[in-house]
N, C-alpha and C. Protein backbone atom coordinates (compact mmCIF):
# COMPACT_ATOMS: atom_id res chain seq x y z
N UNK A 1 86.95 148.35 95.82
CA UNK A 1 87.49 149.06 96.96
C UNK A 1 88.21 150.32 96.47
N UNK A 2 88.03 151.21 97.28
CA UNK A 2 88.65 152.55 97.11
C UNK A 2 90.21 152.50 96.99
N UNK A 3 90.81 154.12 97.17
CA UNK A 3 92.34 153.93 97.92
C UNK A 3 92.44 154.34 99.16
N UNK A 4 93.24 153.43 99.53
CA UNK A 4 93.33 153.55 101.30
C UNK A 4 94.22 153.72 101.51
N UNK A 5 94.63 154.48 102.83
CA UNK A 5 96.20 154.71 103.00
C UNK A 5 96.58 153.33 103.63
N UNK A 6 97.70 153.28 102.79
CA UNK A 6 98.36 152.12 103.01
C UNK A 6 100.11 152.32 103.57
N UNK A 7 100.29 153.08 103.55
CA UNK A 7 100.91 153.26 104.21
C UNK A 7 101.84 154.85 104.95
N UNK A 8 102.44 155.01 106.45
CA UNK A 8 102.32 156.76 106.86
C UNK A 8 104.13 156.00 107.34
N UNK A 9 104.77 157.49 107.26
CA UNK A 9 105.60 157.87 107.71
C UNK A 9 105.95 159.37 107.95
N UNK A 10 107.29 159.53 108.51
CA UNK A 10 107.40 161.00 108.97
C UNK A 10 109.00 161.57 108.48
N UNK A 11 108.27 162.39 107.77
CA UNK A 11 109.41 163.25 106.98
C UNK A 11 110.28 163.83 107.76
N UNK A 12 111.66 163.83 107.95
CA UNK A 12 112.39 164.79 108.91
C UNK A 12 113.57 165.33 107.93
N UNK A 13 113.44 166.14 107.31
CA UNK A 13 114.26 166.71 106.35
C UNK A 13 115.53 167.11 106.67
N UNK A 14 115.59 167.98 107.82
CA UNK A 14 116.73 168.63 108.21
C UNK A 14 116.21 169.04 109.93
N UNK A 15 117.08 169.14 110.21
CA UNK A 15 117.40 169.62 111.52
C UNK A 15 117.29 171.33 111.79
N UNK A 16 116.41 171.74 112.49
CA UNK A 16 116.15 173.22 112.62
C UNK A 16 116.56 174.20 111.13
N UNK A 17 116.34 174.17 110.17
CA UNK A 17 116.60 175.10 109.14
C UNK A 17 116.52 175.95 109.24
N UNK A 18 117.40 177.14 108.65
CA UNK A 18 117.13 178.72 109.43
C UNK A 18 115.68 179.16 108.23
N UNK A 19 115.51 178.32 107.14
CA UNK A 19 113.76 178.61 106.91
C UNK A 19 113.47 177.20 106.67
N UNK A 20 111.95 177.22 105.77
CA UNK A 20 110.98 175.89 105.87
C UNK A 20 112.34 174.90 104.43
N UNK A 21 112.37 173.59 104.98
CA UNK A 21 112.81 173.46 104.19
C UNK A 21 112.69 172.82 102.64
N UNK A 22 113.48 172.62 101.90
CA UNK A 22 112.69 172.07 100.49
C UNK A 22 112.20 170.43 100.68
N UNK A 23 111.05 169.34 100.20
CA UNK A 23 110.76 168.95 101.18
C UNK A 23 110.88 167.64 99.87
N UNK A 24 111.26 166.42 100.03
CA UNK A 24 111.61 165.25 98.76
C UNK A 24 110.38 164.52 99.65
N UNK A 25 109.54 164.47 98.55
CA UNK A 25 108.34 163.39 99.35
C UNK A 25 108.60 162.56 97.93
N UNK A 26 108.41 160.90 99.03
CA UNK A 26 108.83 159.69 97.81
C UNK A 26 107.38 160.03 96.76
N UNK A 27 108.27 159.19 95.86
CA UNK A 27 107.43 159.17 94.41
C UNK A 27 106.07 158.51 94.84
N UNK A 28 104.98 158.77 94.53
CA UNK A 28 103.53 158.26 94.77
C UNK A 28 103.17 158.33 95.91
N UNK A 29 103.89 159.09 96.82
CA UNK A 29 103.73 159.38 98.05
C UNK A 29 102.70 160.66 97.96
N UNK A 30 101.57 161.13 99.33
CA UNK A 30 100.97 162.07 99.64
C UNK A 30 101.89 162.87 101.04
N UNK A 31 101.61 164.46 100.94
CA UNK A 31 102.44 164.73 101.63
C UNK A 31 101.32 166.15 103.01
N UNK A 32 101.36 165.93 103.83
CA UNK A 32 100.93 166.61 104.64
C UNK A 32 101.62 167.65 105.08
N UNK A 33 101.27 168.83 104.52
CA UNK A 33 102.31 170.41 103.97
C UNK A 33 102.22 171.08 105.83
N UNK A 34 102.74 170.66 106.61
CA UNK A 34 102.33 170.85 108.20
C UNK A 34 103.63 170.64 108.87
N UNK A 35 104.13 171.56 109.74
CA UNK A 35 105.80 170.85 110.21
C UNK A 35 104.99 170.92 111.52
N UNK A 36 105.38 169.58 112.44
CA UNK A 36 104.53 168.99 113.45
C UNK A 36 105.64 169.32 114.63
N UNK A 37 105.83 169.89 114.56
CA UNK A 37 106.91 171.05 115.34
C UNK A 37 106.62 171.73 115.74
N UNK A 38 105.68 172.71 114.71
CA UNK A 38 105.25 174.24 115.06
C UNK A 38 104.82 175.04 116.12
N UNK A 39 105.94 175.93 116.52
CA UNK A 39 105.29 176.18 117.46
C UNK A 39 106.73 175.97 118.91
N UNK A 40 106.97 174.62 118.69
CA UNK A 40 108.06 174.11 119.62
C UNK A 40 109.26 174.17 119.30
N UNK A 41 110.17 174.60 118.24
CA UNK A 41 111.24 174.45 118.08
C UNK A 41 111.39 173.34 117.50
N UNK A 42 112.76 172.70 117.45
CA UNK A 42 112.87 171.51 117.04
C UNK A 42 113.17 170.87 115.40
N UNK A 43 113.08 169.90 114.91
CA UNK A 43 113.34 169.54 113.56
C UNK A 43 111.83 169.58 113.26
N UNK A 44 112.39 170.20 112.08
CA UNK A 44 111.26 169.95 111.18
C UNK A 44 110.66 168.58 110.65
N UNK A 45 108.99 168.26 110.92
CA UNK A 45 108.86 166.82 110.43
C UNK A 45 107.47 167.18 109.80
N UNK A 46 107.07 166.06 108.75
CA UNK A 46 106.16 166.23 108.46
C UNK A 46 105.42 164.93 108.11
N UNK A 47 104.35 164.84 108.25
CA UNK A 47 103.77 163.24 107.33
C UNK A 47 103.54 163.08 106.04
N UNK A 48 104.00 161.86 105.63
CA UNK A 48 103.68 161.74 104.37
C UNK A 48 103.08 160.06 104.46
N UNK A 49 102.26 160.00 103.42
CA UNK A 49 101.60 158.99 103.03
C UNK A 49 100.97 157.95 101.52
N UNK A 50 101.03 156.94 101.47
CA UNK A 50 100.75 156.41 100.37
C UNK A 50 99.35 155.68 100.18
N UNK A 51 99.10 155.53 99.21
CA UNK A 51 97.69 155.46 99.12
C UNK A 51 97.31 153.87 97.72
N UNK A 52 96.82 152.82 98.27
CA UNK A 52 96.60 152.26 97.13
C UNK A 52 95.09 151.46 97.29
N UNK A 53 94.65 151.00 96.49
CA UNK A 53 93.62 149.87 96.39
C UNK A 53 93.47 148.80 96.64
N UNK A 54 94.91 148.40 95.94
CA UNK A 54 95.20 146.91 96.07
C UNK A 54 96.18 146.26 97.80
N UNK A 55 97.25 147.41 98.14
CA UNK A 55 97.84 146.92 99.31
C UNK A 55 96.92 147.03 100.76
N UNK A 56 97.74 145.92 101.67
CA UNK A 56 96.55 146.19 102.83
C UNK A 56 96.82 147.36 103.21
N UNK A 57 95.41 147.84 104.28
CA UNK A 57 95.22 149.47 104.16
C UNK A 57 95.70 149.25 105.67
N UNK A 58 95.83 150.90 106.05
CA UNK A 58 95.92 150.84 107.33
C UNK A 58 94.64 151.16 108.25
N UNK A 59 94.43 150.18 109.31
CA UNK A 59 92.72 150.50 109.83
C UNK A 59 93.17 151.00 111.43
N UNK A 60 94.17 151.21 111.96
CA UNK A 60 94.31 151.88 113.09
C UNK A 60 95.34 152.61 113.20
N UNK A 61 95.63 154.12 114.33
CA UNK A 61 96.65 154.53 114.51
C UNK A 61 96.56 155.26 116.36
N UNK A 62 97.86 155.06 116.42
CA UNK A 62 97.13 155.36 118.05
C UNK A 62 98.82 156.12 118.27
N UNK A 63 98.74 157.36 119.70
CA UNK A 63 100.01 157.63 119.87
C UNK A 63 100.70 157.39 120.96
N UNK A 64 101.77 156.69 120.97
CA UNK A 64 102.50 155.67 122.00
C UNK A 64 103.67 157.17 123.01
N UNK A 65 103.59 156.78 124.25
CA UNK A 65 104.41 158.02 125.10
C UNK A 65 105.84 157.14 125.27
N UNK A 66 106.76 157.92 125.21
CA UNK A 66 108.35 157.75 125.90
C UNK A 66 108.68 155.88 125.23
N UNK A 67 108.46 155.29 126.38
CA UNK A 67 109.48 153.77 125.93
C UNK A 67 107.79 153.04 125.98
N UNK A 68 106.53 153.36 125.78
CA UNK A 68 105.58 152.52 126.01
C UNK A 68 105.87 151.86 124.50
N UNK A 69 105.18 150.27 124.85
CA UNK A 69 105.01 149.79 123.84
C UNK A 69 103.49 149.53 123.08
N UNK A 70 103.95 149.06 121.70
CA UNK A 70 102.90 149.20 120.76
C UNK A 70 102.17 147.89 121.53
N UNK A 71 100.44 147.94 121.65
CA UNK A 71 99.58 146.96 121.62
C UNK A 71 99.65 145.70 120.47
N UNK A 72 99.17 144.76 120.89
CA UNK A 72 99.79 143.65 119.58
C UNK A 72 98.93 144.22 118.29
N UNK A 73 99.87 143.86 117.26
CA UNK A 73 99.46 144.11 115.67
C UNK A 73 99.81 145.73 115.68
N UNK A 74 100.32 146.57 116.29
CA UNK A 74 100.46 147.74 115.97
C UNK A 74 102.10 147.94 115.82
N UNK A 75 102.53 148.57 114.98
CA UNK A 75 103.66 148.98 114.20
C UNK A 75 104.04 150.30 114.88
N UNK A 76 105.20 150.47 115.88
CA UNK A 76 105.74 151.84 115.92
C UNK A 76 106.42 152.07 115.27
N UNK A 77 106.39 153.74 114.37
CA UNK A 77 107.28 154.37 113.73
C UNK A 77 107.94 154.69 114.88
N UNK A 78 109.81 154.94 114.01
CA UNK A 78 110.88 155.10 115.02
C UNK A 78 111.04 156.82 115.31
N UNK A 79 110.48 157.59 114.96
CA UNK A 79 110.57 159.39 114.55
C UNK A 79 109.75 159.86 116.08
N UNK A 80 111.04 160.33 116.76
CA UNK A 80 110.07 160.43 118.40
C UNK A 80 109.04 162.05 117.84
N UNK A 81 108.01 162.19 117.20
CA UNK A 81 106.89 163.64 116.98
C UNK A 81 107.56 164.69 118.34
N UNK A 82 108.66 164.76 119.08
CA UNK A 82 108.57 166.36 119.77
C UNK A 82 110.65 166.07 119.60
N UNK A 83 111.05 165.85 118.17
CA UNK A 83 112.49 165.40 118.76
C UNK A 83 112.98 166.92 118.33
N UNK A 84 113.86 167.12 119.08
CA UNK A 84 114.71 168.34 119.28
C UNK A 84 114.36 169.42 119.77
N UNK A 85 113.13 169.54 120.19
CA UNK A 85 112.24 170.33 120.59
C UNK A 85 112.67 171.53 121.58
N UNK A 86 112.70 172.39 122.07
CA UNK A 86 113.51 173.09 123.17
C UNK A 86 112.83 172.82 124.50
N UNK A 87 111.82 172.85 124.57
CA UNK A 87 111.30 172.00 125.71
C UNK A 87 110.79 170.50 125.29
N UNK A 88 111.40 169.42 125.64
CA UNK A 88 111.15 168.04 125.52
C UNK A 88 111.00 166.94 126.61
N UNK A 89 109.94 166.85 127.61
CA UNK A 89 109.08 166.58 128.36
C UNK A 89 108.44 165.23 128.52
N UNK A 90 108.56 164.59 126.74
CA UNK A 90 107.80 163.41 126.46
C UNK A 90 107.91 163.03 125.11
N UNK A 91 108.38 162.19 124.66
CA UNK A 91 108.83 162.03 123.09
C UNK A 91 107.27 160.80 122.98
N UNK A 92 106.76 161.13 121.76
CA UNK A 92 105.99 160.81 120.85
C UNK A 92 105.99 159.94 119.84
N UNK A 93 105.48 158.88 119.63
CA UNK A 93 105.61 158.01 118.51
C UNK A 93 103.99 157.68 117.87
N UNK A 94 103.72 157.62 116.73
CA UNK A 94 103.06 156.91 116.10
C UNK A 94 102.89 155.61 115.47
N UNK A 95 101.59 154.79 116.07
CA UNK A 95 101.90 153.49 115.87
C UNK A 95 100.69 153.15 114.74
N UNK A 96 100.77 152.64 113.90
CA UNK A 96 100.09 151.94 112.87
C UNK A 96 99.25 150.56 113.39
N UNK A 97 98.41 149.88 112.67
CA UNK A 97 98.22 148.89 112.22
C UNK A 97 97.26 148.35 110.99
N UNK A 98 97.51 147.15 110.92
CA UNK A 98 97.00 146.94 109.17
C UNK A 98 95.92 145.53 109.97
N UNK A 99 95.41 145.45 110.78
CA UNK A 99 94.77 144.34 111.57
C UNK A 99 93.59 144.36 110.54
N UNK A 100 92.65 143.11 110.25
CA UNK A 100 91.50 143.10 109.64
C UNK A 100 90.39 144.20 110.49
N UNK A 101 89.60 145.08 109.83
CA UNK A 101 89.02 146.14 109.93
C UNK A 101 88.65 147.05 109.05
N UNK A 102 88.20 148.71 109.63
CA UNK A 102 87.82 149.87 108.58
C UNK A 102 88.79 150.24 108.44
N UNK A 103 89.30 150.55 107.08
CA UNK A 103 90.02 150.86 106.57
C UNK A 103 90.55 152.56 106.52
N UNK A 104 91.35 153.34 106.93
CA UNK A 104 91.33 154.52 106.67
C UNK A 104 92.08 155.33 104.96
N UNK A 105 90.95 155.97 105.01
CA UNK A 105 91.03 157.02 104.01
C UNK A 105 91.78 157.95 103.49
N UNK A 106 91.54 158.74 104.31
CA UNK A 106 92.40 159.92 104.35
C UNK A 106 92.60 160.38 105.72
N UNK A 107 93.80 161.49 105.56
CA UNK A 107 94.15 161.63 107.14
C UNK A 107 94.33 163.80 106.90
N UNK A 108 94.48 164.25 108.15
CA UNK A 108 94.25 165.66 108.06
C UNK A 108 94.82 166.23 109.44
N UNK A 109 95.81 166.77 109.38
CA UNK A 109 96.26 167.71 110.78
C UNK A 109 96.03 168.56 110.98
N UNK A 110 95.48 168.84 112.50
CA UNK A 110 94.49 170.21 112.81
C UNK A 110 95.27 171.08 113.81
N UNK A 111 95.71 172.24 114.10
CA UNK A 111 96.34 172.79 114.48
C UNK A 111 96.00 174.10 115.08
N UNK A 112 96.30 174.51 116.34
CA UNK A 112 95.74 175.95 117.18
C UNK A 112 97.26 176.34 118.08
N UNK A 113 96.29 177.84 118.18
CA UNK A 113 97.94 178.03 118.99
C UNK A 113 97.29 177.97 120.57
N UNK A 114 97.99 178.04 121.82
CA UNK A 114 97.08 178.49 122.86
C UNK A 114 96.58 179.76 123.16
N UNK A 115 95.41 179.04 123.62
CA UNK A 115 94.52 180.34 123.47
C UNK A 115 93.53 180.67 122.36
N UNK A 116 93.73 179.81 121.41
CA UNK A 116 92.45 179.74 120.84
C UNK A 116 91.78 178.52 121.15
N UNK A 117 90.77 178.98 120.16
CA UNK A 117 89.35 178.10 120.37
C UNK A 117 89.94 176.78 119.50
N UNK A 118 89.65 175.65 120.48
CA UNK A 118 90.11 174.64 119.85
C UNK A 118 89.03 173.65 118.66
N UNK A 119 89.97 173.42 117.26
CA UNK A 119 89.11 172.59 116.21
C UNK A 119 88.48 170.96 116.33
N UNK A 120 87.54 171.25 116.64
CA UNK A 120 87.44 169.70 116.38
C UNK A 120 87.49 169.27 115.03
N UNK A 121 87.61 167.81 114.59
CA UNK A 121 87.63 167.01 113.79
C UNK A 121 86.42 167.43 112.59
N UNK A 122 86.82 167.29 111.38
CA UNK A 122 85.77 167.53 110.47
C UNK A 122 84.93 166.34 110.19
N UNK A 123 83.98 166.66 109.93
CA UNK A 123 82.96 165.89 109.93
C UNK A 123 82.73 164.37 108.81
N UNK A 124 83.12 163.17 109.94
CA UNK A 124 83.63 162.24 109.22
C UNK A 124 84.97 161.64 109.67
N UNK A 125 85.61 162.24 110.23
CA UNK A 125 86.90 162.08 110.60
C UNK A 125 86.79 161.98 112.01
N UNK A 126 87.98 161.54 112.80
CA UNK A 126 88.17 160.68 114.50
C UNK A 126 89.43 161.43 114.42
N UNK A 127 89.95 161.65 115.55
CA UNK A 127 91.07 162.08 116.30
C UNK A 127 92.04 160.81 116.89
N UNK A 128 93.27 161.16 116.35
CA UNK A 128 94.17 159.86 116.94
C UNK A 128 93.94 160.26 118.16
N UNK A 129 93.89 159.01 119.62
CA UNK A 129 93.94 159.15 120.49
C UNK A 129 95.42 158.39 120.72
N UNK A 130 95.43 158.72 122.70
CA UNK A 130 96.89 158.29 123.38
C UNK A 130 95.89 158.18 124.87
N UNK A 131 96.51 156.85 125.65
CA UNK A 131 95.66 156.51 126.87
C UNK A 131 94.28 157.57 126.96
N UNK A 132 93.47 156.69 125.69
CA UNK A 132 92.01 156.96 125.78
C UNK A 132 91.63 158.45 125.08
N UNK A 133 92.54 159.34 125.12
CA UNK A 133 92.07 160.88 125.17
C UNK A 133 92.35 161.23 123.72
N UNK A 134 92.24 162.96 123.52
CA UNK A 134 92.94 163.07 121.90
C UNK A 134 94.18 163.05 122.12
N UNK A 135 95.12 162.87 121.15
CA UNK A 135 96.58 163.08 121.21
C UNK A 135 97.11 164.31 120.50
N UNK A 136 97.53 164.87 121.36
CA UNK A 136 98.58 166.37 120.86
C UNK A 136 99.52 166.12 120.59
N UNK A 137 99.86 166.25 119.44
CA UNK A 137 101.33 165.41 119.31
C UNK A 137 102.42 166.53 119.70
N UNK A 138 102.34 167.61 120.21
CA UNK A 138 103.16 168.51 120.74
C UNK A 138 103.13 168.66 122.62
N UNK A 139 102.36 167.47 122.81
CA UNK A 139 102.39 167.03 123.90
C UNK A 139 104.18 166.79 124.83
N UNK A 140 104.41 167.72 125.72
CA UNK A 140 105.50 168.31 126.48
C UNK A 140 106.26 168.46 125.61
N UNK A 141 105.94 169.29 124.73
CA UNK A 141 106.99 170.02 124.04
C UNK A 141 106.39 171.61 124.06
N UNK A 142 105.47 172.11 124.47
CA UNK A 142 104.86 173.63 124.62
C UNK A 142 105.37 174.15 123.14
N UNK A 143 104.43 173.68 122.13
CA UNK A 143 104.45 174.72 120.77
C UNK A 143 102.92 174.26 121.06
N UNK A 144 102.67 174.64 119.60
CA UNK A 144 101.12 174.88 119.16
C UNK A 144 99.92 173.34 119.45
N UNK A 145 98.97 173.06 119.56
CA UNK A 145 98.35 172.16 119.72
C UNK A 145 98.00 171.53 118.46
N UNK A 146 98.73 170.59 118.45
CA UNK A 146 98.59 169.53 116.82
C UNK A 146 97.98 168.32 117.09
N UNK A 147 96.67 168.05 116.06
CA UNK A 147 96.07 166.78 116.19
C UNK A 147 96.04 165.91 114.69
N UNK A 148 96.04 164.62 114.82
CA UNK A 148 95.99 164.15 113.30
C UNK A 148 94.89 163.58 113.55
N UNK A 149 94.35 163.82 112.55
CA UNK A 149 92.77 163.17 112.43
C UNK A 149 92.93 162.25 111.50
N UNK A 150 91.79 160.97 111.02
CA UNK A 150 91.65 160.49 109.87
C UNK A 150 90.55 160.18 109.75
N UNK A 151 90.37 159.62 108.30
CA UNK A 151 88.75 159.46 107.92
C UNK A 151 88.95 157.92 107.65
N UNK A 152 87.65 156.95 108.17
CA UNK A 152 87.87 155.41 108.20
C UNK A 152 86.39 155.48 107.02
N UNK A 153 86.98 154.69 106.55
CA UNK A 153 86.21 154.21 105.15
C UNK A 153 84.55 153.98 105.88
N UNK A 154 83.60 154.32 104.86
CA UNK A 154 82.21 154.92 105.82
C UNK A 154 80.98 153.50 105.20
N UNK A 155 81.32 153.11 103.52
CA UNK A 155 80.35 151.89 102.90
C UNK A 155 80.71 150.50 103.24
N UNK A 156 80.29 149.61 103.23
CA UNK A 156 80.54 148.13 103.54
C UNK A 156 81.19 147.90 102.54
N UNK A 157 81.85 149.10 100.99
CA UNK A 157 82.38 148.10 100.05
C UNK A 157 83.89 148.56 100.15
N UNK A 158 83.79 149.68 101.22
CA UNK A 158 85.39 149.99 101.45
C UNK A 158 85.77 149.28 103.00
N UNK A 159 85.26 148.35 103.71
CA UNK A 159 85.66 148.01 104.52
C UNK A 159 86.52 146.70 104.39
N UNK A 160 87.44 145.88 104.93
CA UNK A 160 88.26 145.02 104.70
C UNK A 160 88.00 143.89 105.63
């Protein structure tokens, strides 16, 4: 078996910095160089992630609105994705799970401002969704349109 992310969280370094700030991603940690803010104001956050072979991987992620709760076996992170935001409309959470399944790979945040032409997913990769649709994680917060994509393990010898 490959390495799978095994496990995501969300960096929140500091609170509005008057620039980007210096950024402590844990040791063996992967870090997604993206403040999921952009655009809206707000604290700076970012994802970071770990990656192993041996721990269980994570095979789902989905994005939970305001006080909804996680579906069974799914894990909400506590980091509301639009907190401090200047317009804040709908706070955001990301929920995990490690349920038997495809395992994901790698993960990738895609980003537009409005008014452009919007990116889809690279080829190989799925779009976190939220009730069915893609999820913007700048959803009622009016900054830029942010999506996290990931890639789910594609051979029968990376599946779990």
């Amino acid at each position: 078996m490959g390495p799978f992310i095994t496990d995501i969280d969300i960096l929140a370094p500091y609170e509005r910095p008057p620039k980007k700030p210096t950024l402590h991603v844990p040791t063996g940690w992967g870090l997604i160089d993206f403040n999921l803010n952009s655009g809206a104001g707000g604290a700076y956050l970012y994802f970071v992630f770990e990656k192993h072979a041996q721990d269980r991987p994570i095979t789902g992620l989905l994005v939970l609105k305001d006080d909804e709760r996680p579906p069974a076996g799914y894990q909400k992170l506590p980091v509301d994705l639009n907190k401090d935001t200047d317009k804040h409309t709908t706070a955001l959470f990301l929920a995990v799970t490690r349920v038997p399944g495809t395992p994901i790979t790698d993960l990738d945040v895609v980003h537009w401002k409005s008014g452009e032409q919007p990116i889809p997913p690279k080829g190989g990769y799925l779009r976190v969704q939220a009730d069915g649709a893609d999820a913007d994680l700048n959803l009622g917060a009016a900054g830029d349109y942010i999506f996290l994509d990931h890639r789910p393990a594609t051979t029968p010898q990376e599946t779990v």
